[in-house]
PDB file of N, CA and C in Angstrom:
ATOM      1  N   UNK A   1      -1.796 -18.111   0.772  1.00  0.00           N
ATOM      2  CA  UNK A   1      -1.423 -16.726   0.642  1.00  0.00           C
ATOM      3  C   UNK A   1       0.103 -16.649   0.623  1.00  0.00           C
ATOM      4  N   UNK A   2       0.671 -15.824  -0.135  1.00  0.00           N
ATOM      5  CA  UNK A   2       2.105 -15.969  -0.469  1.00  0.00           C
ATOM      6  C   UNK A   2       2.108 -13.932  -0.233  1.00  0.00           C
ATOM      7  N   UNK A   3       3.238 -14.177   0.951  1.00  0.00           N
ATOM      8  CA  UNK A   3       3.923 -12.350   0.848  1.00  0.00           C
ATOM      9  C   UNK A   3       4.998 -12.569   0.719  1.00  0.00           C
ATOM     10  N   UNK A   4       5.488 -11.131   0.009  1.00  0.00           N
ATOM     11  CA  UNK A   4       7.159 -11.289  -0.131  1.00  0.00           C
ATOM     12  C   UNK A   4       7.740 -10.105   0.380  1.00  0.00           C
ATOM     13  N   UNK A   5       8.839  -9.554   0.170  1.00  0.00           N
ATOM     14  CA  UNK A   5       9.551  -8.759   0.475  1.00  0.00           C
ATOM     15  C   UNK A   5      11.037  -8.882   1.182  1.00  0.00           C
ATOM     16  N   UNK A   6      10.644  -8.666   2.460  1.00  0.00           N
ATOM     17  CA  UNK A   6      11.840  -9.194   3.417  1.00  0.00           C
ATOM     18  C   UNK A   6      12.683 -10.338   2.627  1.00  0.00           C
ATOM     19  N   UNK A   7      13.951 -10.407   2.493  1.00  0.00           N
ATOM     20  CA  UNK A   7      14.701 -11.506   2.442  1.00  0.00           C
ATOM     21  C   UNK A   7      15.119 -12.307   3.161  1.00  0.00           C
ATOM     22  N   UNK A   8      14.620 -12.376   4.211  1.00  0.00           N
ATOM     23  CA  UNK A   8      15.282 -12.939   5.081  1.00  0.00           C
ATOM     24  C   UNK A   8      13.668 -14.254   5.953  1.00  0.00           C
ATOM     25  N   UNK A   9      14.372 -15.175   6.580  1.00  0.00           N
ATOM     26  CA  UNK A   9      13.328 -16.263   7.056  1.00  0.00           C
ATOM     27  C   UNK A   9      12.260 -15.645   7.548  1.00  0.00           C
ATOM     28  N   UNK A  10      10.778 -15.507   7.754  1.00  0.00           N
ATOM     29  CA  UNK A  10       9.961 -14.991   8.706  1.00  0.00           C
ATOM     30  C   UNK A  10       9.090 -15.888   9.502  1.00  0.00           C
ATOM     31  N   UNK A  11       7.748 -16.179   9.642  1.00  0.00           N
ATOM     32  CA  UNK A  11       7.190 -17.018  10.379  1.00  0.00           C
ATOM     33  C   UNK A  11       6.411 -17.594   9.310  1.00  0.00           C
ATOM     34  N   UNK A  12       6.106 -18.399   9.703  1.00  0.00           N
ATOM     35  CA  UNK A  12       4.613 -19.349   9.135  1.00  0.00           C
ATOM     36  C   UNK A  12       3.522 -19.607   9.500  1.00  0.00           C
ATOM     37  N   UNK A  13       2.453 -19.801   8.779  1.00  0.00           N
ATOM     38  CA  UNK A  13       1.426 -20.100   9.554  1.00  0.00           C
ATOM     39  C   UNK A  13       0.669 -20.541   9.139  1.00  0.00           C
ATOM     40  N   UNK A  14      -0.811 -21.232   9.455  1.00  0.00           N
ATOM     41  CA  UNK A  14      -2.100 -21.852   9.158  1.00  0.00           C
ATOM     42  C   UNK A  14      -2.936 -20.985   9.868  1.00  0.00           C
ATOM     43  N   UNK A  15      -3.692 -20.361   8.906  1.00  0.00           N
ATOM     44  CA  UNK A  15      -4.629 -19.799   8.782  1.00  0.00           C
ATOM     45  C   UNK A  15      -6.127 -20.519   8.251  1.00  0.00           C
ATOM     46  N   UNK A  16      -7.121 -20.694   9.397  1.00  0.00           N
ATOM     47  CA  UNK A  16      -8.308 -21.784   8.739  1.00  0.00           C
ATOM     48  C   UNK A  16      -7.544 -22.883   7.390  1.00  0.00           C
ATOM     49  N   UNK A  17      -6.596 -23.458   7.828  1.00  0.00           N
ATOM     50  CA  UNK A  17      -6.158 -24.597   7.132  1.00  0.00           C
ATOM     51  C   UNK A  17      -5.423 -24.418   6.132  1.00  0.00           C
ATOM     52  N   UNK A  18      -4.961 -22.833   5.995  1.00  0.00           N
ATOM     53  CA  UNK A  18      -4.488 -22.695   4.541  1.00  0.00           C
ATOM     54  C   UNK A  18      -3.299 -21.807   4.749  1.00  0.00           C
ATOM     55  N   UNK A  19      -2.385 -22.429   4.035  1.00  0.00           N
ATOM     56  CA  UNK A  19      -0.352 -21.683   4.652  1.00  0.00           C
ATOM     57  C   UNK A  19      -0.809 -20.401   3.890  1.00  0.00           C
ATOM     58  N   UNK A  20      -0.425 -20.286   4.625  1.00  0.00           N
ATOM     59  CA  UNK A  20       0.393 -18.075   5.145  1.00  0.00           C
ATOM     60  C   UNK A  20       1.585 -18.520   5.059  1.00  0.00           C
ATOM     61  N   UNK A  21       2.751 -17.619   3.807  1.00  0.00           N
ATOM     62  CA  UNK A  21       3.807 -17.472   3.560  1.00  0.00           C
ATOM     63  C   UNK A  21       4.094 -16.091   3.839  1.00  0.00           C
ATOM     64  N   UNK A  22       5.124 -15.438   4.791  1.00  0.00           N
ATOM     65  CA  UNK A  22       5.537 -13.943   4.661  1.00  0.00           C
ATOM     66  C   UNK A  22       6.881 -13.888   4.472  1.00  0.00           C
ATOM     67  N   UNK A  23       7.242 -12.855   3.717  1.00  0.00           N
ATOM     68  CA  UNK A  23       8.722 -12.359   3.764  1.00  0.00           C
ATOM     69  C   UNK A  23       9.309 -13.622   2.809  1.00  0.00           C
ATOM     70  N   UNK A  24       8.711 -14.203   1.808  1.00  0.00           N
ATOM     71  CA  UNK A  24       9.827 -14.775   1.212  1.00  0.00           C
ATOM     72  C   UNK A  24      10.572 -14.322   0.218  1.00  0.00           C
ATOM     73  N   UNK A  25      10.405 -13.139  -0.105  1.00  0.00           N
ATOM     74  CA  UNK A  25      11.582 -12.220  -0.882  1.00  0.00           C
ATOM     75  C   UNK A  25      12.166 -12.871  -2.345  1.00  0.00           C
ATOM     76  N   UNK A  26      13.040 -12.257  -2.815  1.00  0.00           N
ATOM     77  CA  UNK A  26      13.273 -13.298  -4.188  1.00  0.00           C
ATOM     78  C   UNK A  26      14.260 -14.324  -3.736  1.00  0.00           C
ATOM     79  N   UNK A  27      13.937 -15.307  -4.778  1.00  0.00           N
ATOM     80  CA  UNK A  27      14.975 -16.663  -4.595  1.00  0.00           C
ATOM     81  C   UNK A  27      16.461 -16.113  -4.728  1.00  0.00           C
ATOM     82  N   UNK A  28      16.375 -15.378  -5.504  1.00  0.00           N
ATOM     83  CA  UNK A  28      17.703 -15.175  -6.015  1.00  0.00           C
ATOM     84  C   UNK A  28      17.447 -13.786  -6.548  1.00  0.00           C
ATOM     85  N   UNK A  29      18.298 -12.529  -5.560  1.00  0.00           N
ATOM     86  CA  UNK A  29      18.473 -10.828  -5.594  1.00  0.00           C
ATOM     87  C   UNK A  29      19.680 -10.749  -5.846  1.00  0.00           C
ATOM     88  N   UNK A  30      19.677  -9.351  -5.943  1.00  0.00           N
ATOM     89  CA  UNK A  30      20.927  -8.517  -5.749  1.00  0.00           C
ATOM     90  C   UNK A  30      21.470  -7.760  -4.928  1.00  0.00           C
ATOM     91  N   UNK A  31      20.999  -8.219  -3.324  1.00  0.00           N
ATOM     92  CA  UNK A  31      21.246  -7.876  -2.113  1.00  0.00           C
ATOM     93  C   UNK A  31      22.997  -8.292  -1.244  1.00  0.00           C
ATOM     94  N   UNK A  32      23.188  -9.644  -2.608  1.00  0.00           N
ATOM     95  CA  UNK A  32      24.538  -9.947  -1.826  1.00  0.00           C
ATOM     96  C   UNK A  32      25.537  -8.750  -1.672  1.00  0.00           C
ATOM     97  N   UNK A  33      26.090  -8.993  -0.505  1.00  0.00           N
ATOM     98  CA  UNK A  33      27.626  -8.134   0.116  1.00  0.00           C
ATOM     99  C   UNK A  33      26.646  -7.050   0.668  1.00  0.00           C
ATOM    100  N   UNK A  34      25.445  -6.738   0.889  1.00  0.00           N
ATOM    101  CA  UNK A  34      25.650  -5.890   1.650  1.00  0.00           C
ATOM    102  C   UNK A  34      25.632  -6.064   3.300  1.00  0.00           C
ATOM    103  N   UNK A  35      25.925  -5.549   4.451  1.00  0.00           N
ATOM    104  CA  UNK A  35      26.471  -5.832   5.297  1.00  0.00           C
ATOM    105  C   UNK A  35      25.590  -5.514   6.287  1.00  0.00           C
ATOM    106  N   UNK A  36      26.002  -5.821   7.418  1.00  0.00           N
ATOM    107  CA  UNK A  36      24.843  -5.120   8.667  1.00  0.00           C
ATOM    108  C   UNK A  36      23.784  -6.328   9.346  1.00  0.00           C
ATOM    109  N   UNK A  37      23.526  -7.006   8.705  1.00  0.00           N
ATOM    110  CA  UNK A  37      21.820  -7.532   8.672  1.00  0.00           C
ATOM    111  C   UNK A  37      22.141  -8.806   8.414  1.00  0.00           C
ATOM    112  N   UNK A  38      23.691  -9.745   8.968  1.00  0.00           N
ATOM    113  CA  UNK A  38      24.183 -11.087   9.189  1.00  0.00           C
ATOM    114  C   UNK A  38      23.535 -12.008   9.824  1.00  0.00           C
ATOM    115  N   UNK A  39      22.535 -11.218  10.968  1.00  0.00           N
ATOM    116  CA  UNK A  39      21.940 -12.027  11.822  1.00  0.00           C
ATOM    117  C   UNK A  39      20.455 -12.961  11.126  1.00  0.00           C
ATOM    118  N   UNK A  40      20.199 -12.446  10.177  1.00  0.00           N
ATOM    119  CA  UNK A  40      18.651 -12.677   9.604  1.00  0.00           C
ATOM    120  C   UNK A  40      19.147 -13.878   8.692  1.00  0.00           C
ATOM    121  N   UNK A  41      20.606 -14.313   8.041  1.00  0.00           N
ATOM    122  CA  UNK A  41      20.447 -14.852   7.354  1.00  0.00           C
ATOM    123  C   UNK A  41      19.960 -14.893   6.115  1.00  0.00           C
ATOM    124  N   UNK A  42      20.057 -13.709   5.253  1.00  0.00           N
ATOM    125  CA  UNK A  42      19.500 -13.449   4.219  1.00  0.00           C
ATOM    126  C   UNK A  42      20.297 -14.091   2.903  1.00  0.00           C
ATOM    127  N   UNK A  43      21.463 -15.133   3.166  1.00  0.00           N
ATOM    128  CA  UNK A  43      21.920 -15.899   2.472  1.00  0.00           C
ATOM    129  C   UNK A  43      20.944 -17.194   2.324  1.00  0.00           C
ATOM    130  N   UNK A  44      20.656 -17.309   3.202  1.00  0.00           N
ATOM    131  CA  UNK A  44      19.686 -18.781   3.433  1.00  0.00           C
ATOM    132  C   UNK A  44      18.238 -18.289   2.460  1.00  0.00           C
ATOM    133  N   UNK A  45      18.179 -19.291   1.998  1.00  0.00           N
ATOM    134  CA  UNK A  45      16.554 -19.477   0.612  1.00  0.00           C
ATOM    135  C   UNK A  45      15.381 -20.661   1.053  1.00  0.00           C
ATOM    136  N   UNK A  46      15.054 -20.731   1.479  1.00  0.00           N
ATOM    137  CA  UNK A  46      14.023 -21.980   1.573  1.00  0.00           C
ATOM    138  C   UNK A  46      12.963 -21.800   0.206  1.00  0.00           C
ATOM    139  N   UNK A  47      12.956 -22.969  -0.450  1.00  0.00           N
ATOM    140  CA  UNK A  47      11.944 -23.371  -0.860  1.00  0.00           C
ATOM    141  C   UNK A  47      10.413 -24.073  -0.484  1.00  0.00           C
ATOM    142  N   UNK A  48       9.514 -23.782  -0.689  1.00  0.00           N
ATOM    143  CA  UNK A  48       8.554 -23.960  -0.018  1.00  0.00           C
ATOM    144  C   UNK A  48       7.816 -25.001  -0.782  1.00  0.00           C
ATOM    145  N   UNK A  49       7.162 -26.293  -0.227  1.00  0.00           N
ATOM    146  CA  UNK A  49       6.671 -27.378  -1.304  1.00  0.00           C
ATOM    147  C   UNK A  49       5.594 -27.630  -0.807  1.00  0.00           C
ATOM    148  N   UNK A  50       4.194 -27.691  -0.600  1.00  0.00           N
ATOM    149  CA  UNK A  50       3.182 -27.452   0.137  1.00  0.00           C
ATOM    150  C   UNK A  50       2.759 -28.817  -0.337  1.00  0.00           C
ATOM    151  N   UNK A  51       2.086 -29.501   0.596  1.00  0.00           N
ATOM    152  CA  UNK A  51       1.205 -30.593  -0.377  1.00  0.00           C
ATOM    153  C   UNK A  51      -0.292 -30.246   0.405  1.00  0.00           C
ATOM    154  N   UNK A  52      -1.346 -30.186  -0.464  1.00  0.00           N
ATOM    155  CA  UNK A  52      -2.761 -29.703  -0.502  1.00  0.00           C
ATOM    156  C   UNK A  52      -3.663 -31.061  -0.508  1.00  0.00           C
ATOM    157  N   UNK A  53      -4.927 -30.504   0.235  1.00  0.00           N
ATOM    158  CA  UNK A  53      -5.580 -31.753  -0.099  1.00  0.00           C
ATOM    159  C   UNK A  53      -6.532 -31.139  -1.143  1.00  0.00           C
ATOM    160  N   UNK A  54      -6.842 -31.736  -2.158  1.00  0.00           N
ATOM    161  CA  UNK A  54      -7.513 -31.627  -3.949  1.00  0.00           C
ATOM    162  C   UNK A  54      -8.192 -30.690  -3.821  1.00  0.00           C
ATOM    163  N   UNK A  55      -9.375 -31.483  -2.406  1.00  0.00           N
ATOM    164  CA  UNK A  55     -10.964 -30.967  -2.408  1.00  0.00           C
ATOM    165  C   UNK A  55     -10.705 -29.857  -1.442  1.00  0.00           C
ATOM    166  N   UNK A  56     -10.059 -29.458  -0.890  1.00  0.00           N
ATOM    167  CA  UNK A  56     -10.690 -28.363   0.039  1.00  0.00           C
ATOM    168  C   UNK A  56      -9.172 -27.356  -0.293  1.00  0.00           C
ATOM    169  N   UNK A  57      -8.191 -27.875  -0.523  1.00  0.00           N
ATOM    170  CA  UNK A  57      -6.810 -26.798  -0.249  1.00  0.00           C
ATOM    171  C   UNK A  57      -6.600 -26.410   0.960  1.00  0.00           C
ATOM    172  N   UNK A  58      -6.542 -27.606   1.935  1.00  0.00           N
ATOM    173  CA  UNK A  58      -6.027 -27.595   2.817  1.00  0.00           C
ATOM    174  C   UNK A  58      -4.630 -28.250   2.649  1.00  0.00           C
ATOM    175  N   UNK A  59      -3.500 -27.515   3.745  1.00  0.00           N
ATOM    176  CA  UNK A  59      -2.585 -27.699   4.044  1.00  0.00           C
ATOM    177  C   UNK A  59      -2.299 -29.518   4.929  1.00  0.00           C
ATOM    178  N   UNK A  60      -1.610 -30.008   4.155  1.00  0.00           N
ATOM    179  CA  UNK A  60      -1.289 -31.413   4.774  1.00  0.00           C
ATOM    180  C   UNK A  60       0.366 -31.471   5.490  1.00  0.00           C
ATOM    181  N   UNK A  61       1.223 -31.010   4.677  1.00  0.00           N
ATOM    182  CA  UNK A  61       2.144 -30.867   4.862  1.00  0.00           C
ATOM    183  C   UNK A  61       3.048 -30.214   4.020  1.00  0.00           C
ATOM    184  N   UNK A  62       4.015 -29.151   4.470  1.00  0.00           N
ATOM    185  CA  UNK A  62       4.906 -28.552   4.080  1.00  0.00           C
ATOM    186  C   UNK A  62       6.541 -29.050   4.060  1.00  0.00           C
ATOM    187  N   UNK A  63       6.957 -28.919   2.651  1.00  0.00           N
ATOM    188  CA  UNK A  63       8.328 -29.368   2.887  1.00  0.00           C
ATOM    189  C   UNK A  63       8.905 -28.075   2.664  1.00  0.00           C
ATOM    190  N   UNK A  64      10.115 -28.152   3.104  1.00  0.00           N
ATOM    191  CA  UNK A  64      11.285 -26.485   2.756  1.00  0.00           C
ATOM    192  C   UNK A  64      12.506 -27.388   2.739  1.00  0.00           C
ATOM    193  N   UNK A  65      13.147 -26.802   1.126  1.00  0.00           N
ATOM    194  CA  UNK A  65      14.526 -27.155   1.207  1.00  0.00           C
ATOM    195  C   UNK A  65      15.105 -25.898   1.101  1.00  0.00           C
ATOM    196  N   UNK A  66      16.198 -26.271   1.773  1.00  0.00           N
ATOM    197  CA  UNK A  66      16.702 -24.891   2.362  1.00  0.00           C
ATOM    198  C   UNK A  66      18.504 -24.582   1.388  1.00  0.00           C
ATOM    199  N   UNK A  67      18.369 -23.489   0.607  1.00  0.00           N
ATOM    200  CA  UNK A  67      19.327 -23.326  -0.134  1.00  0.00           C
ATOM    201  C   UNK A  67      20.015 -22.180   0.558  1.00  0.00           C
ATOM    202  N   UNK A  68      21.662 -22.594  -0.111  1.00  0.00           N
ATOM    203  CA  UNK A  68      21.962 -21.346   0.139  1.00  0.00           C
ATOM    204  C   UNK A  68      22.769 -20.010  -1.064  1.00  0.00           C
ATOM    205  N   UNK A  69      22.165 -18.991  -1.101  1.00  0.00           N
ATOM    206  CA  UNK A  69      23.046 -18.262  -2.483  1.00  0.00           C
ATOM    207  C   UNK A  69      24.223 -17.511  -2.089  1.00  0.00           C
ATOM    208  N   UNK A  70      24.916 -17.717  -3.363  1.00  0.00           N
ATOM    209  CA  UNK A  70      26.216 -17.202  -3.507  1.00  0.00           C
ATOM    210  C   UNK A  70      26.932 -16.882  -4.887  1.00  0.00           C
ATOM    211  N   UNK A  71      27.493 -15.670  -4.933  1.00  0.00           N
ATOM    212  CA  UNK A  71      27.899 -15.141  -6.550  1.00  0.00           C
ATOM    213  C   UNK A  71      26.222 -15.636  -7.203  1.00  0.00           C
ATOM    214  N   UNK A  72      25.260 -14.924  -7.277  1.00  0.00           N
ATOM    215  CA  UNK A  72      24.044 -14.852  -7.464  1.00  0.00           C
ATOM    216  C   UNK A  72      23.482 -16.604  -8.010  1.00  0.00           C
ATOM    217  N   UNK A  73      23.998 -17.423  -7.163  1.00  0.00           N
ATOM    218  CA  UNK A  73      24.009 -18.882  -7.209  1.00  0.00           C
ATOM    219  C   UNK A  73      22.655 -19.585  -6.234  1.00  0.00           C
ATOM    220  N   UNK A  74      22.206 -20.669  -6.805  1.00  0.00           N
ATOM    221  CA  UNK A  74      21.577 -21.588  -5.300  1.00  0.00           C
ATOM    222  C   UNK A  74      22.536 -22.962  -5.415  1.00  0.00           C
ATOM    223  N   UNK A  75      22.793 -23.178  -3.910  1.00  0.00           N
ATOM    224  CA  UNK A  75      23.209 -24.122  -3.875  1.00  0.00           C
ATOM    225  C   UNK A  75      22.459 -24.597  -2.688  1.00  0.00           C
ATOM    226  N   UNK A  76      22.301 -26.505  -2.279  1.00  0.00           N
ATOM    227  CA  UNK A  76      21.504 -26.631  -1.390  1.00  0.00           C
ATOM    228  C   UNK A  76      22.736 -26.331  -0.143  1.00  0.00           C
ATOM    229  N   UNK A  77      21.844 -25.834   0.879  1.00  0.00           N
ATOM    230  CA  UNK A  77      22.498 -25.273   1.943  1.00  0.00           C
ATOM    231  C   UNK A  77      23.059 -27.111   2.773  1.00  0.00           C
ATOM    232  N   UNK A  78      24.226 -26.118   3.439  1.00  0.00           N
ATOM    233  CA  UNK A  78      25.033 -27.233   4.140  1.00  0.00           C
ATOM    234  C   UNK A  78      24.054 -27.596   5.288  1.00  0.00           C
ATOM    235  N   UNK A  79      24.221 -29.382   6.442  1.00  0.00           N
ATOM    236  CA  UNK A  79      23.583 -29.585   7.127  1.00  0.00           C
ATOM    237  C   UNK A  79      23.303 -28.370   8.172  1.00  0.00           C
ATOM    238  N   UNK A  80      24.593 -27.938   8.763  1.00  0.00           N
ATOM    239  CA  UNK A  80      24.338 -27.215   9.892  1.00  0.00           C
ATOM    240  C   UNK A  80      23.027 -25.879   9.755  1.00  0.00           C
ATOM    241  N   UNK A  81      23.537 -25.234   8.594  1.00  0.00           N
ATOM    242  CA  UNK A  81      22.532 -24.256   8.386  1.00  0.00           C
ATOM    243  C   UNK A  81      21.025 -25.233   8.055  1.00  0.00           C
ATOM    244  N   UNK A  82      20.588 -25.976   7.758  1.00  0.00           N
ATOM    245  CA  UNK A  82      19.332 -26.737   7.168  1.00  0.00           C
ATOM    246  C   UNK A  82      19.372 -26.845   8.753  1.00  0.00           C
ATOM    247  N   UNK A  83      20.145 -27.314  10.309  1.00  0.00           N
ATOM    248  CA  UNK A  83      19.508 -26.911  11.431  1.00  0.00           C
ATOM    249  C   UNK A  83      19.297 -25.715  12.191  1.00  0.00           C
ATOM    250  N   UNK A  84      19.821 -24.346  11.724  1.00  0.00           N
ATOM    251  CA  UNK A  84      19.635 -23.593  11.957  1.00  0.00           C
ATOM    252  C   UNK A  84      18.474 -23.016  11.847  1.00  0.00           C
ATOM    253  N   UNK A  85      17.875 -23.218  10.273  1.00  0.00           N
ATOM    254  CA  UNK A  85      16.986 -22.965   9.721  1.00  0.00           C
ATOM    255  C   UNK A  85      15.687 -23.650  10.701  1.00  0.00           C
ATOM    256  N   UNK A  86      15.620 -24.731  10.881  1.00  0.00           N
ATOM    257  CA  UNK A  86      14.716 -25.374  11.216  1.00  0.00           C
ATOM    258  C   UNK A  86      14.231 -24.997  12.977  1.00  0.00           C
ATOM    259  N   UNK A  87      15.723 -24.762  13.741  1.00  0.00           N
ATOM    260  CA  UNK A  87      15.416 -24.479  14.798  1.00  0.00           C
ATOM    261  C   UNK A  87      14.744 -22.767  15.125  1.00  0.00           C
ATOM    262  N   UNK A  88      15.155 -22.069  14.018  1.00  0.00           N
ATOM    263  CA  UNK A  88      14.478 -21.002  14.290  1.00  0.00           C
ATOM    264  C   UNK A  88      13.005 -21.078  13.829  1.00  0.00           C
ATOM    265  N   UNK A  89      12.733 -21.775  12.947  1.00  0.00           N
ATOM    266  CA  UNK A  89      11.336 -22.288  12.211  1.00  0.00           C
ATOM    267  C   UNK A  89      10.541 -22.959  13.763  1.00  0.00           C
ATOM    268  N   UNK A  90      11.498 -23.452  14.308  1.00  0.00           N
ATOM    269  CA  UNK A  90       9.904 -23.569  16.021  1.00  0.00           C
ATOM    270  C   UNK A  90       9.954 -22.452  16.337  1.00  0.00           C
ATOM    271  N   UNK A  91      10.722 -21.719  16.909  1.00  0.00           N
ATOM    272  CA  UNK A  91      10.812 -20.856  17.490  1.00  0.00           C
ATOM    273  C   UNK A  91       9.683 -19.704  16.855  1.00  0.00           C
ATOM    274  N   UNK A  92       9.687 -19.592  15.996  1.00  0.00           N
ATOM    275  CA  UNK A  92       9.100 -18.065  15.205  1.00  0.00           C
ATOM    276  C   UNK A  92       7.415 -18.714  14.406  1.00  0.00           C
ATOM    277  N   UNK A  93       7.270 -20.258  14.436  1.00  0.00           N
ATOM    278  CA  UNK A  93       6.139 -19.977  13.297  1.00  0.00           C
ATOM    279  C   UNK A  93       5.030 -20.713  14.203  1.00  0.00           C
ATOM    280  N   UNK A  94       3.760 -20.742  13.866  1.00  0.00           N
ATOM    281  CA  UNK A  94       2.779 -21.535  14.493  1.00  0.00           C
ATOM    282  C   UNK A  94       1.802 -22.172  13.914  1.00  0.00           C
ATOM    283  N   UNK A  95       1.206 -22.867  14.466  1.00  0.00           N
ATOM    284  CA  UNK A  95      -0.241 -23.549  13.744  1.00  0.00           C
ATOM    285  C   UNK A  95       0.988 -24.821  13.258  1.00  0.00           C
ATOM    286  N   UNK A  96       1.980 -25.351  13.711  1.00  0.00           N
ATOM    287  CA  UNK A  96       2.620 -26.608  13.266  1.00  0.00           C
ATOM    288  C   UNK A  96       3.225 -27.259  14.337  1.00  0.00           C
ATOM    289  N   UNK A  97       3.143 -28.685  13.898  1.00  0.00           N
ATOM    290  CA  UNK A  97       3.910 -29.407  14.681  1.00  0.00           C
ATOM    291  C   UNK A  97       5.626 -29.122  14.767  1.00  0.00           C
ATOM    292  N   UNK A  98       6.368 -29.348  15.684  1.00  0.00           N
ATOM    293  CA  UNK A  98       7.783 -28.933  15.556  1.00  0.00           C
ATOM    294  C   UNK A  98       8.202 -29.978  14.208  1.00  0.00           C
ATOM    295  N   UNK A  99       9.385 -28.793  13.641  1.00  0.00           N
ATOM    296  CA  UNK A  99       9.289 -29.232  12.065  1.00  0.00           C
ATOM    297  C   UNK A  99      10.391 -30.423  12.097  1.00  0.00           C
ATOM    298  N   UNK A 100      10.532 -31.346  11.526  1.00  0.00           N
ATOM    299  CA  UNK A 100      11.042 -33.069  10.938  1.00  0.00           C
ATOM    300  C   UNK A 100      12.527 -32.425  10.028  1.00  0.00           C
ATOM    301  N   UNK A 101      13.684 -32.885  10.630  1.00  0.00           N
ATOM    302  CA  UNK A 101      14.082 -32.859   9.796  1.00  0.00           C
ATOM    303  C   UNK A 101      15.798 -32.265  10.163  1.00  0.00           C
ATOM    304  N   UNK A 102      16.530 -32.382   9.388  1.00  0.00           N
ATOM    305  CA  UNK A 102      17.139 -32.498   8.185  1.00  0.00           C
ATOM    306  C   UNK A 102      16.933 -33.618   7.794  1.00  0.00           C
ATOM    307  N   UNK A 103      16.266 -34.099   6.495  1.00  0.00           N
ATOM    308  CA  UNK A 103      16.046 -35.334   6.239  1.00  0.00           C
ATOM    309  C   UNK A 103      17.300 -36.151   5.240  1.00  0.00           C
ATOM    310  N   UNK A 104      17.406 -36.315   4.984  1.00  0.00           N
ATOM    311  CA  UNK A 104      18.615 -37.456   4.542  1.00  0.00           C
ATOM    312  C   UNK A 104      19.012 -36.435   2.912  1.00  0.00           C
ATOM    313  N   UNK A 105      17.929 -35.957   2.617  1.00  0.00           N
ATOM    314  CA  UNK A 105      17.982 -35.234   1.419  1.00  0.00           C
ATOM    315  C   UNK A 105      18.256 -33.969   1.770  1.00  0.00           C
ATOM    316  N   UNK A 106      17.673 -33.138   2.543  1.00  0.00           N
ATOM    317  CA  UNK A 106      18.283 -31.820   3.379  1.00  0.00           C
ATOM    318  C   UNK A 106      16.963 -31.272   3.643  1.00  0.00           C
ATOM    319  N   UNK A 107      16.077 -31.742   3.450  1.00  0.00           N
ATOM    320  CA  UNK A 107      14.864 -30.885   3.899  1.00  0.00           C
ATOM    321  C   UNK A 107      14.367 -31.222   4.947  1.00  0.00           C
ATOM    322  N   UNK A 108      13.215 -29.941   5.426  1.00  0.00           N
ATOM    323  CA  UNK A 108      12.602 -29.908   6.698  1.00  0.00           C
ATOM    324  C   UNK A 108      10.989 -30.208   6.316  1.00  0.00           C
ATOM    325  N   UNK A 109      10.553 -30.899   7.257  1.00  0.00           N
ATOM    326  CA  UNK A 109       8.895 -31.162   7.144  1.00  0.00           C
ATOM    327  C   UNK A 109       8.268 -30.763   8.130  1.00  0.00           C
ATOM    328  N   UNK A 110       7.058 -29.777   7.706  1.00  0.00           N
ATOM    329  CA  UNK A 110       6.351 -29.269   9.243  1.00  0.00           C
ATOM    330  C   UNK A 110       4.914 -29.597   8.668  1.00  0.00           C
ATOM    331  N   UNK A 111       4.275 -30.248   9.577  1.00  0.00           N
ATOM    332  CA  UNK A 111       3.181 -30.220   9.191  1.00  0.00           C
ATOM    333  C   UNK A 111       1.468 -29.626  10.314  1.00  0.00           C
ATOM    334  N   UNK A 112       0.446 -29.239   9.760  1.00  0.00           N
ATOM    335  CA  UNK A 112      -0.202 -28.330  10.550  1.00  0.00           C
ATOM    336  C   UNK A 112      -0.861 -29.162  12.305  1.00  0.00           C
ATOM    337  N   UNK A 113      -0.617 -28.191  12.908  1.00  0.00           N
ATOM    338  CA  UNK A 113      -1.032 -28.856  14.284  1.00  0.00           C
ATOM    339  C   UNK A 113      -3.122 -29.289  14.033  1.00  0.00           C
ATOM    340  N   UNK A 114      -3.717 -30.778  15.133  1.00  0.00           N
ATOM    341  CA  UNK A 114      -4.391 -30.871  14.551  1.00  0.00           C
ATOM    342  C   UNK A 114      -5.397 -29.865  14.652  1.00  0.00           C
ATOM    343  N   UNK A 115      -6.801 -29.751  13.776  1.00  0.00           N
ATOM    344  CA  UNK A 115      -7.467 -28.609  13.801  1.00  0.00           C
ATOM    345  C   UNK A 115      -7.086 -27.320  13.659  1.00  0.00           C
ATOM    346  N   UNK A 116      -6.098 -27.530  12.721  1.00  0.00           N
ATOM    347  CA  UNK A 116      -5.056 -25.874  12.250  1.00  0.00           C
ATOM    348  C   UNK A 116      -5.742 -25.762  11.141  1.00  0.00           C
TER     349      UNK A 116
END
C-alpha cells in the first residue's frame, strides 16, 4: 500500500507481511523555500526499494536511499542526514528490525521483524 501527501518522513509499517508506505509526497515539488516546518525535514526524499517474495508479496526487505532536493534537484543526501534519517526511522516506524545502515553506498536497510 503506497499513501502520499505529507512531504515530509512518516512511519512505516508491516501490515500481515505487506509494507504500508504513508506520507511519501512527491519526489520532487514545489514546496521549496517555504518556511516554518524545518523540523520535518521536508528537504530529505527517501526512495523506497522493497524486495518481495514472488509467491506471496511478502515484504523481505526494504532499502531507502535517502536524497536530498534542492533548486528542484535530487541529490543523494550527505552521510549525516542518511543518519538522521535512519535514527528517526526507529524511532517512528514498526513491524522492523532497527534499520542497517548508512551503508557504504548511502542507504538504509530495514527489514520486517520475525512474523511481521
Amino acid at each position: 500500500m503506497h499513501g502520499h501527501s505529507s512531504h515530509h518522513i512518516r512511519p512505516l509499517e508491516v501490515h500481515r507481511g505487506k509494507l504500508v508506505l504513508h506520507g511519501c509526497g512527491d519526489f520532487i515539488d514545489d514546496y521549496e523555500g517555504i518556511t516554518g516546518y524545518e523540523e520535518y525535514r521536508d528537504d530529505l526524499r527517501p526512495a523506497h526499494l522493497a524486495t518481495l517474495e514472488p509467491d506471496t508479496g511478502r515484504l523481505v526487505a526494504l532499502r531507502i536511499v535517502p536524497f536530498r532536493a534542492r533548486r528542484m534537484r535530487l541529490w543523494h543526501a550527505p552521510p549525516a542526514d542518511t543518519r538522521w534519517m535512519s535514527a528517526l526511522l526507529a524511532r517512528i516506524t514498526s513491524g522492523f528490525r532497527p534499520p542497517t545502515g548508512p551503508s557504504a553506498d548511502g542507504g538504509i536497510t530495514l527489514r520486517p521483524e520475525p512474523g511481521g
